[in-house]
C-alpha atoms as a PDB file:
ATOM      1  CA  UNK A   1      -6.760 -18.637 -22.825  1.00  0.00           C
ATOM      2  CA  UNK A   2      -3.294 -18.716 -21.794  1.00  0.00           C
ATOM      3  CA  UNK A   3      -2.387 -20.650 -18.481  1.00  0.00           C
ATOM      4  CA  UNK A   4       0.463 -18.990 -17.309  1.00  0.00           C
ATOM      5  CA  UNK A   5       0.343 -15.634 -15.772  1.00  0.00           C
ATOM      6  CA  UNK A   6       0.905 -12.227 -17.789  1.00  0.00           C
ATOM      7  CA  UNK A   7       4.776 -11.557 -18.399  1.00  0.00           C
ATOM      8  CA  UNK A   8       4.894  -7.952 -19.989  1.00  0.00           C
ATOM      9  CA  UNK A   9       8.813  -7.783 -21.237  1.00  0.00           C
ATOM     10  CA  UNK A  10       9.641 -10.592 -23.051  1.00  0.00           C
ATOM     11  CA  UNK A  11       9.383  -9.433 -26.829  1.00  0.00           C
ATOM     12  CA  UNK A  12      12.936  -8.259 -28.541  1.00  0.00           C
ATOM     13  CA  UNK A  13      11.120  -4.799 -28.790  1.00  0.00           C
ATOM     14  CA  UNK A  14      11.162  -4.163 -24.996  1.00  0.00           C
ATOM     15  CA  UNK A  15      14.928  -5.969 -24.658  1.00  0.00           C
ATOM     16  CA  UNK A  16      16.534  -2.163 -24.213  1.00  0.00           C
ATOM     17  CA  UNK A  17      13.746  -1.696 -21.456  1.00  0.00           C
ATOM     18  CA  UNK A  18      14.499  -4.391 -19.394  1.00  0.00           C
ATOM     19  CA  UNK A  19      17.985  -4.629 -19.486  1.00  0.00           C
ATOM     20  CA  UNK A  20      17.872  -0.930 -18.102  1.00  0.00           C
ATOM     21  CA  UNK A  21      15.300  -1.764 -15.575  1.00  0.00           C
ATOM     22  CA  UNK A  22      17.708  -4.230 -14.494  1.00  0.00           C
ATOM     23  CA  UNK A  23      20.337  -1.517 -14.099  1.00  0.00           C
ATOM     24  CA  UNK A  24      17.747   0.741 -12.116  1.00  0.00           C
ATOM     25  CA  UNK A  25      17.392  -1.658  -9.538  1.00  0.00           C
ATOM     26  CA  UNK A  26      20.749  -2.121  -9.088  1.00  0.00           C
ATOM     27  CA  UNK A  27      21.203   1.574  -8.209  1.00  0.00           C
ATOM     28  CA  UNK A  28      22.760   2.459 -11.714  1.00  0.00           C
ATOM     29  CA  UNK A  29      20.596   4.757 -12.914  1.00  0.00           C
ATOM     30  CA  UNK A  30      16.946   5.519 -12.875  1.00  0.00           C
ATOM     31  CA  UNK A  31      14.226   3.721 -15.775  1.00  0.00           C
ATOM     32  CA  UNK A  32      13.023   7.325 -16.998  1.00  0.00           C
ATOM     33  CA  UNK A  33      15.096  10.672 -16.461  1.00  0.00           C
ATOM     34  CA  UNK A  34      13.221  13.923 -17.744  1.00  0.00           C
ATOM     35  CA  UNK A  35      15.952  16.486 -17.365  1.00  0.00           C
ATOM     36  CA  UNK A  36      15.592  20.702 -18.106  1.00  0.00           C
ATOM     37  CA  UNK A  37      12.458  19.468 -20.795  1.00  0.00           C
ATOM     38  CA  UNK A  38      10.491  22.623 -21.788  1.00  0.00           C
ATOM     39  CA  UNK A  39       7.642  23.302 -24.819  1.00  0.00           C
ATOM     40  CA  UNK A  40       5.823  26.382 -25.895  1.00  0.00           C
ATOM     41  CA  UNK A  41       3.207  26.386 -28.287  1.00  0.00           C
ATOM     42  CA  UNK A  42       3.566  30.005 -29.829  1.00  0.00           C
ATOM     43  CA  UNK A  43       3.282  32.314 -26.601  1.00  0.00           C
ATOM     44  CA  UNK A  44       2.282  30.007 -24.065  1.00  0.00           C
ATOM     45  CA  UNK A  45       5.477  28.128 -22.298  1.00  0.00           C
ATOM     46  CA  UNK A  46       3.424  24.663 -21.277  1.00  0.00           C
ATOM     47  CA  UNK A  47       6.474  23.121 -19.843  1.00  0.00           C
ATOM     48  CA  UNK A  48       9.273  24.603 -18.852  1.00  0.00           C
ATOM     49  CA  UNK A  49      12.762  23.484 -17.721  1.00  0.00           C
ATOM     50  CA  UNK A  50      10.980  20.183 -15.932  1.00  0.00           C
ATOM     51  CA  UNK A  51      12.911  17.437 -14.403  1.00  0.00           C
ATOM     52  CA  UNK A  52      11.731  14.496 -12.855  1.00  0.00           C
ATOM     53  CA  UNK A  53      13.068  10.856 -12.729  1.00  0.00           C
ATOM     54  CA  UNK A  54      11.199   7.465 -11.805  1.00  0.00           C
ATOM     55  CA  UNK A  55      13.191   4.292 -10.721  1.00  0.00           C
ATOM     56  CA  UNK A  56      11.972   0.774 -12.254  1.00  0.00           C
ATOM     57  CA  UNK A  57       9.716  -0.930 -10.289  1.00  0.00           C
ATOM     58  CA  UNK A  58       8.527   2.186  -8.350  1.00  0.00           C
ATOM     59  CA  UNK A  59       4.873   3.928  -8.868  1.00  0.00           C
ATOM     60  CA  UNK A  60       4.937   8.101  -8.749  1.00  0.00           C
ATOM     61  CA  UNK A  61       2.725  10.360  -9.672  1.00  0.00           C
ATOM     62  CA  UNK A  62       2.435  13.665 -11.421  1.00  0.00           C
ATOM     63  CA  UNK A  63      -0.247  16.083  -9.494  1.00  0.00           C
ATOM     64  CA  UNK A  64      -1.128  19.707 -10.022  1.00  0.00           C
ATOM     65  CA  UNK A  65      -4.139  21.659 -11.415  1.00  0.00           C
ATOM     66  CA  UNK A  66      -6.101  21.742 -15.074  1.00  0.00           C
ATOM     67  CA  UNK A  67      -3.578  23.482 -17.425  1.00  0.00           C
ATOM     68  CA  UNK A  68      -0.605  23.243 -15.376  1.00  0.00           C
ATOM     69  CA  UNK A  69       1.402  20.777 -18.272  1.00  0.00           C
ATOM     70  CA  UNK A  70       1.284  17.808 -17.038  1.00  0.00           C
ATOM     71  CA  UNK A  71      -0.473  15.964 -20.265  1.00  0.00           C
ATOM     72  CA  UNK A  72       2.093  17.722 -22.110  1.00  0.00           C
ATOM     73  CA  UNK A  73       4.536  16.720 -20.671  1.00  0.00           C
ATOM     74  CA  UNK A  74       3.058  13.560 -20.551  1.00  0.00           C
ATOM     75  CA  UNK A  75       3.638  13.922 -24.704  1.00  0.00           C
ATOM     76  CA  UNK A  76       6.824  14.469 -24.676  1.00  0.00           C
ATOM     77  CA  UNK A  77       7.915  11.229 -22.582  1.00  0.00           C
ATOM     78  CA  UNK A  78       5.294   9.380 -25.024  1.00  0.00           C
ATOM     79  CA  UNK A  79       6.610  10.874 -28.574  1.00  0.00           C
ATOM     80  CA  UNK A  80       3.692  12.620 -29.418  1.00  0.00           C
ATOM     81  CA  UNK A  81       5.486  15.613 -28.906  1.00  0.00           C
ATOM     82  CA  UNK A  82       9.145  16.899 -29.181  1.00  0.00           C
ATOM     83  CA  UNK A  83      10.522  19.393 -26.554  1.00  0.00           C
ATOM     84  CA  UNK A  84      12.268  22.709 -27.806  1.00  0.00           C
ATOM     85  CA  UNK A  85      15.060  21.866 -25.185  1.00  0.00           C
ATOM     86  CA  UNK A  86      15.689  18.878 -22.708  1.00  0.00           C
ATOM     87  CA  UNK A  87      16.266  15.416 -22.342  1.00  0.00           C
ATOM     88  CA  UNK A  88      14.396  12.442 -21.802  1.00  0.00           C
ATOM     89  CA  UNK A  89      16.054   9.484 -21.337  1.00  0.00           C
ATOM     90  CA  UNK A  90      14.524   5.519 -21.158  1.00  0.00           C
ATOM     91  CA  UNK A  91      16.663   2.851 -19.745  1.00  0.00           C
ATOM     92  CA  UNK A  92      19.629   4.646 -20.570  1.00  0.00           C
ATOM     93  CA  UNK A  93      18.544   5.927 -24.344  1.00  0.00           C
ATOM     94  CA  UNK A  94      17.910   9.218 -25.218  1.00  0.00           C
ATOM     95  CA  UNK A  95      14.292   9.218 -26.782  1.00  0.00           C
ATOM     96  CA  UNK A  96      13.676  12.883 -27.153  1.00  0.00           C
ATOM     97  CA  UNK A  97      11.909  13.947 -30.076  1.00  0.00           C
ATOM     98  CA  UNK A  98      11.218  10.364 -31.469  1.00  0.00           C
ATOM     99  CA  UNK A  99       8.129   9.417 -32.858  1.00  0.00           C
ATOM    100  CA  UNK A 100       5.585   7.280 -30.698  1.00  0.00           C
ATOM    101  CA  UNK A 101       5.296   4.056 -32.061  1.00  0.00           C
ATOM    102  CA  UNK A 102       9.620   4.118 -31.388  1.00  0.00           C
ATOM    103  CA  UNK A 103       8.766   5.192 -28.067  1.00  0.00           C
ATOM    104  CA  UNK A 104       6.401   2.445 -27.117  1.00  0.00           C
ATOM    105  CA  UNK A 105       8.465  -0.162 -28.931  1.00  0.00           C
ATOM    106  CA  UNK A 106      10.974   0.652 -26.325  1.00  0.00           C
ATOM    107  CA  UNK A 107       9.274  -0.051 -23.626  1.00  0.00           C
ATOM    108  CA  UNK A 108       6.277   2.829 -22.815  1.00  0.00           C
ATOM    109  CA  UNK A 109       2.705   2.242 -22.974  1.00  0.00           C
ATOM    110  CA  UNK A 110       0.322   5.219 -22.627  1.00  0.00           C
ATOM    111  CA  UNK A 111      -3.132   5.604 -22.092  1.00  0.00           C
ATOM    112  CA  UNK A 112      -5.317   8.828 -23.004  1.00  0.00           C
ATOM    113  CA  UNK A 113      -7.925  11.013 -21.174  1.00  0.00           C
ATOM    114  CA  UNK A 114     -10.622  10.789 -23.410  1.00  0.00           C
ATOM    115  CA  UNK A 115     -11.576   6.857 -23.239  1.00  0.00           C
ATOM    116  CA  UNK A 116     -12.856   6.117 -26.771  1.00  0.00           C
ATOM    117  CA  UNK A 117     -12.742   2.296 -27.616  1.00  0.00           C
ATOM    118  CA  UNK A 118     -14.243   0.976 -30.997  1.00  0.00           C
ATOM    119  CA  UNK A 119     -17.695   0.533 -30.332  1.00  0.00           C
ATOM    120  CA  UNK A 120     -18.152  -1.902 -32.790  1.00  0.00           C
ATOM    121  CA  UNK A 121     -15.058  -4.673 -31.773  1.00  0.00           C
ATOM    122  CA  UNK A 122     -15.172  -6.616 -28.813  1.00  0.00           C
ATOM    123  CA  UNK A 123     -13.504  -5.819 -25.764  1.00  0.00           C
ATOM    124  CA  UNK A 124     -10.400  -8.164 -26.571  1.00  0.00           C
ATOM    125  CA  UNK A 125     -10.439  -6.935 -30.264  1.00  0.00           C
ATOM    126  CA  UNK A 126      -9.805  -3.814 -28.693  1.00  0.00           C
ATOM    127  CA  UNK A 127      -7.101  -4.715 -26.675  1.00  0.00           C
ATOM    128  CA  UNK A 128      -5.157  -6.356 -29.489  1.00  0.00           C
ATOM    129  CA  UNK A 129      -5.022  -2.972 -31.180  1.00  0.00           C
ATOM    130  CA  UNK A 130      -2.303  -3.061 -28.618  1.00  0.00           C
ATOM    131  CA  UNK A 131      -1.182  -6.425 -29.195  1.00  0.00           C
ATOM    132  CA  UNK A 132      -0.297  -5.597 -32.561  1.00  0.00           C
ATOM    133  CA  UNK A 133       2.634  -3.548 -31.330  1.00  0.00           C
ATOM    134  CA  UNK A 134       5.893  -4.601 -33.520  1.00  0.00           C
ATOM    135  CA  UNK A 135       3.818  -7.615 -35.202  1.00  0.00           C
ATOM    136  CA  UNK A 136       1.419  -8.625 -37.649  1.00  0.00           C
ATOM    137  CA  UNK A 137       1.070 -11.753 -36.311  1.00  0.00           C
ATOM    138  CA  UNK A 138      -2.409 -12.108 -35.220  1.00  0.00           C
ATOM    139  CA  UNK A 139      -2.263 -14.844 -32.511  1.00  0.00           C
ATOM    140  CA  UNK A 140       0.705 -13.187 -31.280  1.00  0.00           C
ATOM    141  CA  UNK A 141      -1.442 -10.328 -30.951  1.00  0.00           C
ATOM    142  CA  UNK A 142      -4.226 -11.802 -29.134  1.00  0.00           C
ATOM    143  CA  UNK A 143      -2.362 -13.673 -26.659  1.00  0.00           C
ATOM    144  CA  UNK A 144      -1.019 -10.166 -25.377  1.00  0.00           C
ATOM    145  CA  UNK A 145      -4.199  -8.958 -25.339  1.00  0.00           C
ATOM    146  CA  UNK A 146      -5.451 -12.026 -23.415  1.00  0.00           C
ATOM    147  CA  UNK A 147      -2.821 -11.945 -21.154  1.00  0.00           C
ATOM    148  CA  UNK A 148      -3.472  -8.010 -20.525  1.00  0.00           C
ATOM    149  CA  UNK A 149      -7.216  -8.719 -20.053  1.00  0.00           C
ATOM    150  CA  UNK A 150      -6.195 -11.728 -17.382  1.00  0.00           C
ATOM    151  CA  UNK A 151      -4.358  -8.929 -15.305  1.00  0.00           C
ATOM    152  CA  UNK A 152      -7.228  -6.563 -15.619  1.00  0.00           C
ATOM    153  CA  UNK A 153      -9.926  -9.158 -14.279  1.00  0.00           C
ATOM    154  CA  UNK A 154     -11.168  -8.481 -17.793  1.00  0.00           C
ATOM    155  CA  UNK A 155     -10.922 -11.989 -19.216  1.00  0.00           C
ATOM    156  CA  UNK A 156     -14.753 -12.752 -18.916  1.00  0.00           C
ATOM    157  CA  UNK A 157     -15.720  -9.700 -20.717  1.00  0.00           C
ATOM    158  CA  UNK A 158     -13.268 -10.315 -23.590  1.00  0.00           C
ATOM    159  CA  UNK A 159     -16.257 -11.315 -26.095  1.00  0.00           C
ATOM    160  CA  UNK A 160     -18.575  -8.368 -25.137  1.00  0.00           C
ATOM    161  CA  UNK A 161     -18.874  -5.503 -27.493  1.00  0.00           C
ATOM    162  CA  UNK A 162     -17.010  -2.683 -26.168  1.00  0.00           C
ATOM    163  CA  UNK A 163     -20.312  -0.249 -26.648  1.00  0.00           C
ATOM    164  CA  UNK A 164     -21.770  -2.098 -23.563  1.00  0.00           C
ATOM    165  CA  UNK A 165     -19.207  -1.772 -21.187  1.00  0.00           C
ATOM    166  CA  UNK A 166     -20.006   1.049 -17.763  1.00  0.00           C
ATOM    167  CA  UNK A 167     -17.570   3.777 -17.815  1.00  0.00           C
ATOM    168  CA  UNK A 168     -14.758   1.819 -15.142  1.00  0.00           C
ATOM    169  CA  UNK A 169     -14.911  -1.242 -17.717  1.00  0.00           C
ATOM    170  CA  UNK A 170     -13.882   1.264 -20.531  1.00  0.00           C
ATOM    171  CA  UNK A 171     -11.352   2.397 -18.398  1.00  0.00           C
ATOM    172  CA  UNK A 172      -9.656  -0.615 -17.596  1.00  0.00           C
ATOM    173  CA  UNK A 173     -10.288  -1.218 -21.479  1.00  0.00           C
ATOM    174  CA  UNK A 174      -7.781   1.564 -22.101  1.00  0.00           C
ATOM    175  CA  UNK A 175      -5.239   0.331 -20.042  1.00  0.00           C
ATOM    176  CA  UNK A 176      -5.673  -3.230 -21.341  1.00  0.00           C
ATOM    177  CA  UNK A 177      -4.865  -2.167 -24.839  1.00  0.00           C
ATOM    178  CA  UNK A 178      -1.729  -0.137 -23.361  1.00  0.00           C
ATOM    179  CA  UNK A 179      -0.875  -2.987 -21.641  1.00  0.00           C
ATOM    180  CA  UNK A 180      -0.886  -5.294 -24.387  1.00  0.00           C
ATOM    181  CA  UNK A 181       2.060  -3.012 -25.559  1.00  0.00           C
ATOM    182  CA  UNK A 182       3.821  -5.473 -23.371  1.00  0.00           C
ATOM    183  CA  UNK A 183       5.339  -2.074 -21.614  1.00  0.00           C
ATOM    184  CA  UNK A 184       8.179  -1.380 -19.012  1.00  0.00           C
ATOM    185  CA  UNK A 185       6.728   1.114 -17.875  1.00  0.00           C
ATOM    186  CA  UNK A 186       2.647   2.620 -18.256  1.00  0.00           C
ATOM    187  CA  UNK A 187       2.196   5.769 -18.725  1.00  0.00           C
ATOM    188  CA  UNK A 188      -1.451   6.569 -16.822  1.00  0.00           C
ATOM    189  CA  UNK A 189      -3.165   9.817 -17.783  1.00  0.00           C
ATOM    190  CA  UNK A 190      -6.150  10.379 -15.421  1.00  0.00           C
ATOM    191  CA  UNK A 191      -7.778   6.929 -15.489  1.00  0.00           C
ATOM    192  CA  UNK A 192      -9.645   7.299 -12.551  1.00  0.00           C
ATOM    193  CA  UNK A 193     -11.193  10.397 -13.578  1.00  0.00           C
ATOM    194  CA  UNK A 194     -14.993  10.489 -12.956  1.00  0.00           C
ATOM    195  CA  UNK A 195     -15.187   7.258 -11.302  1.00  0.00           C
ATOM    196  CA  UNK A 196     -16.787   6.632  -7.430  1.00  0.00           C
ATOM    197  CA  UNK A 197     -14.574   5.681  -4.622  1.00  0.00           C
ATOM    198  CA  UNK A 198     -15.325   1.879  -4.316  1.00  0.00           C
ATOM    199  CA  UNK A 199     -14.609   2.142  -8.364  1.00  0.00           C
ATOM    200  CA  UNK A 200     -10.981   3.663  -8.042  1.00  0.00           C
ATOM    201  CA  UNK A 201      -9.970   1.637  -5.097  1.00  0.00           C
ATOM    202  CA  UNK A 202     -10.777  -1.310  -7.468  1.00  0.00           C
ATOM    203  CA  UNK A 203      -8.394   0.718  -9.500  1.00  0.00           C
ATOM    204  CA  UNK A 204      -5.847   0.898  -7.578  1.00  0.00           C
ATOM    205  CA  UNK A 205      -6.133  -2.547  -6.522  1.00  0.00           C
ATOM    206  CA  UNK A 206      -5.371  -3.325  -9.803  1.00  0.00           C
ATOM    207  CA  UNK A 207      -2.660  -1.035 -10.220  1.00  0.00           C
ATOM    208  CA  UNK A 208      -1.037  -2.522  -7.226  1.00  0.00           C
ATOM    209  CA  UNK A 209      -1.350  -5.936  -8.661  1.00  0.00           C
ATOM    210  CA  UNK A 210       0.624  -4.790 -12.159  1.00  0.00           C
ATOM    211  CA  UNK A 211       3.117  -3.236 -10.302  1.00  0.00           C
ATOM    212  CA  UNK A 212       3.924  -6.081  -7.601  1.00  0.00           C
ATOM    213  CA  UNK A 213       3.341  -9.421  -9.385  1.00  0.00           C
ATOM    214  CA  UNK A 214       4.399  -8.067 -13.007  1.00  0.00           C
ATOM    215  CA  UNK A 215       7.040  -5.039 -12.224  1.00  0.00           C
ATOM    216  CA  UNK A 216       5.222  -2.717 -14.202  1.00  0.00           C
ATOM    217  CA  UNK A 217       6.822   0.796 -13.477  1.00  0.00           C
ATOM    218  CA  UNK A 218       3.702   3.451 -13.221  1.00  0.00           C
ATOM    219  CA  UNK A 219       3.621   7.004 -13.689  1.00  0.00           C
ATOM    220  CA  UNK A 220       0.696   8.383 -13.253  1.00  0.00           C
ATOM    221  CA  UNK A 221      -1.663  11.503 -13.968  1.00  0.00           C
ATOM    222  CA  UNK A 222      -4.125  12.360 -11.075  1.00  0.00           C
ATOM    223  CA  UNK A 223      -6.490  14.467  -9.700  1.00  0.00           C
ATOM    224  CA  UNK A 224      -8.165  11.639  -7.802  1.00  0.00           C
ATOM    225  CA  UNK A 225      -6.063  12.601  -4.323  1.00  0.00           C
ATOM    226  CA  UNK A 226      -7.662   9.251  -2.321  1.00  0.00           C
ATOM    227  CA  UNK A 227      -5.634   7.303  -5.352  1.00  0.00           C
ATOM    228  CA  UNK A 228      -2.303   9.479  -5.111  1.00  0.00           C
ATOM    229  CA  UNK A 229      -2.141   8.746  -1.759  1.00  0.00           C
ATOM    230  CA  UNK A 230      -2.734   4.922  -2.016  1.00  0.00           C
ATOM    231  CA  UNK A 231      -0.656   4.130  -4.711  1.00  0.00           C
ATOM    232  CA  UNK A 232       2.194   6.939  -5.451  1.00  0.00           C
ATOM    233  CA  UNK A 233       5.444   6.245  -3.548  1.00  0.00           C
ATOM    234  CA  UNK A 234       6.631   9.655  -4.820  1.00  0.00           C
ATOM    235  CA  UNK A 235       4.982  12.771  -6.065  1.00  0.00           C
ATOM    236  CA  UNK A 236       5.528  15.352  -8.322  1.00  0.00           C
ATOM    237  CA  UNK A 237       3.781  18.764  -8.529  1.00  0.00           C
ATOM    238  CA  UNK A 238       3.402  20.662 -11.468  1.00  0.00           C
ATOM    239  CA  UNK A 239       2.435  24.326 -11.703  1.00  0.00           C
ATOM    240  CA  UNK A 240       2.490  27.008 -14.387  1.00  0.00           C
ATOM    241  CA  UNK A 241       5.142  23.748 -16.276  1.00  0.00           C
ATOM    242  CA  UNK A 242       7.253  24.176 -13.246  1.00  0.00           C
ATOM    243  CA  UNK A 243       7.925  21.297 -11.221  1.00  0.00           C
ATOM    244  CA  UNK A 244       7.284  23.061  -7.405  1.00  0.00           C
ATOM    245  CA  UNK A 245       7.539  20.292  -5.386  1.00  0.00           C
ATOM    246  CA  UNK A 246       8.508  16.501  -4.909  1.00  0.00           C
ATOM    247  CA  UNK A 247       8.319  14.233  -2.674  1.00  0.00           C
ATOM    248  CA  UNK A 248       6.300  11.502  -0.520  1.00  0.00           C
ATOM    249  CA  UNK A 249       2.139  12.071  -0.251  1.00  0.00           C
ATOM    250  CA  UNK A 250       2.641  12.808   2.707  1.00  0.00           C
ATOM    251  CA  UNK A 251       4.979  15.097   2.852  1.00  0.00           C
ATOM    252  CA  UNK A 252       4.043  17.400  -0.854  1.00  0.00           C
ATOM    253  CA  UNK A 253       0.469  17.601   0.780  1.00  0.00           C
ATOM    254  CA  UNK A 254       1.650  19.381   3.409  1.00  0.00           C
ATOM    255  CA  UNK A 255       3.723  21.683   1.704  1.00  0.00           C
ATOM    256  CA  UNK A 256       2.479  25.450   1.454  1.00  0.00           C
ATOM    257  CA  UNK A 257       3.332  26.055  -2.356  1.00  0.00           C
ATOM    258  CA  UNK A 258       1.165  22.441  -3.276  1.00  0.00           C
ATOM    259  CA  UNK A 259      -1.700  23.760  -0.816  1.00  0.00           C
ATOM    260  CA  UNK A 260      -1.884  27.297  -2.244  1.00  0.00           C
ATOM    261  CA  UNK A 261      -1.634  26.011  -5.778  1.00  0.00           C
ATOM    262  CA  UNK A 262      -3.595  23.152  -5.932  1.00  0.00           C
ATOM    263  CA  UNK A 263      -5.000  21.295  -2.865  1.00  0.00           C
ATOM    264  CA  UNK A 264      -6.472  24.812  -1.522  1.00  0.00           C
ATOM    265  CA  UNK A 265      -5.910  26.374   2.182  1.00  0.00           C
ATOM    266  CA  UNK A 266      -7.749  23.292   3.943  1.00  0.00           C
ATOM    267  CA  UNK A 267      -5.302  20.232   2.414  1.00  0.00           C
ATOM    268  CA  UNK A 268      -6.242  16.671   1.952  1.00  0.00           C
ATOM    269  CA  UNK A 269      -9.628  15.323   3.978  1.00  0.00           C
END
């Protein structure tokens, strides 16, 4: 097991990342910038004309309700998808309609809505499905994954199948294996879906713990309001692809358009 603490950014792959992180912090520029992006899929317009920026180091999330775009849009950051029209830029690079292993080799790591590790591999098996970003190499490999295990409170699980882990354990299995990416920035989509409340403050626990010991940048995908408001610094709403509102929890749950389109007349309890 490795003895020194995780350190997320040091392969050449994520070089471009950091150096623009750097620049972020310095008030340059932001890490991600999401200008004007729209998609349609034949009649429907998904996203349209969204902007939205996050600055290294910071954690903001991306709220709204089922269908308004925000997994697309998700896609587009991630290279799964390319927009019709927009930019997205990372760390000062345009990465706009490139594919998703570029994207990731840059410097994003992802994780998906529907959890759905190999049953068969053990947990750190799993996670160096991630580890093998940019390598063949398969020590190289597992010593990500170890080290993204270490960070999850995962490391005494590493020999377990994955088929035996609850449904929080498969969570954090997900973001493990983006992890391992050895990411700038993670791209979260819904990971504390369907869990209790002592389960996502665990969560967020260890989201806070990525983001403050390891400066991973978050952005984040959430229904799961008691999380938003715990870990987001800034919000963005998304409605219809529109982005309606932005701002601090505080201050987009109390704005009309956010309650009549997606909190509902009574706000956050």
């Amino acid at each position: 097991m490795p003895e020194r603490g995780p350190d997320f950014g040091r392969t050449s792959g994520a070089a471009d990342a950091r150096a623009g992180a750097a620049g972020a912090r310095a008030g340059a520029s932001p890490l991600l910038t999401v200008a004007g992006v729209s998609k349609r899929f034949r009649g429907l317009l998904a996203v349209a004309d969204a902007s939205i920026d996050v600055r290294a180091g910071e954690i903001v999330a991306l709220i709204g309700p089922n269908g308004a775009g925000k997994t697309t849009l998700f896609n587009l950051i991630a290279g799964s998808l390319a927009p019709d029209s927009g930019s997205v830029r990372f760390a000062g690079r345009e990465i706009a309609g490139e594919r998703a292993d570029r994207v990731c080799a840059a410097g994003i790591g992802r994780t998906f809505q529907l959890v759905k590790p190999f049953a068969d591999m053990s947990v750190i098996e799993n996670a160096m499905v991630g580890g093998f970003r940019g390598t063949a190499d398969r020590e190289r490999a597992r010593d990500r994954a170890a080290r993204a295990l270490q960070a999850l409170d995962m490391w005494t699980l590493r020999d377990r199948p994955a088929s035996s882990l609850t449904l929080p354990d498969r969570k954090r299995l997900e973001v493990a294996r983006a992890l391992a990416t050895e990411p700038t920035m993670l791209l979260l989509d819904e990971v504390m879906a369907g869990l209790r409340p002592t389960e996502t403050d665990l969560m967020v626990a260890a989201f806070r713990k990525l983001n403050a010991d390891h400066g991973i940048t978050i952005l984040l995908i959430e229904h799961v309001m008691r999380a938003v408001m715990a870990l987001a610094q800034r919000v963005y709403v998304l409605h219809h692809g529109q982005i309606i509102a932005q701002g601090t929890p505080q201050q987009v749950t109390r704005d009309p358009r956010v309650l009549e389109s997606y909190l509902g007349s009574g706000g956050v309890h």
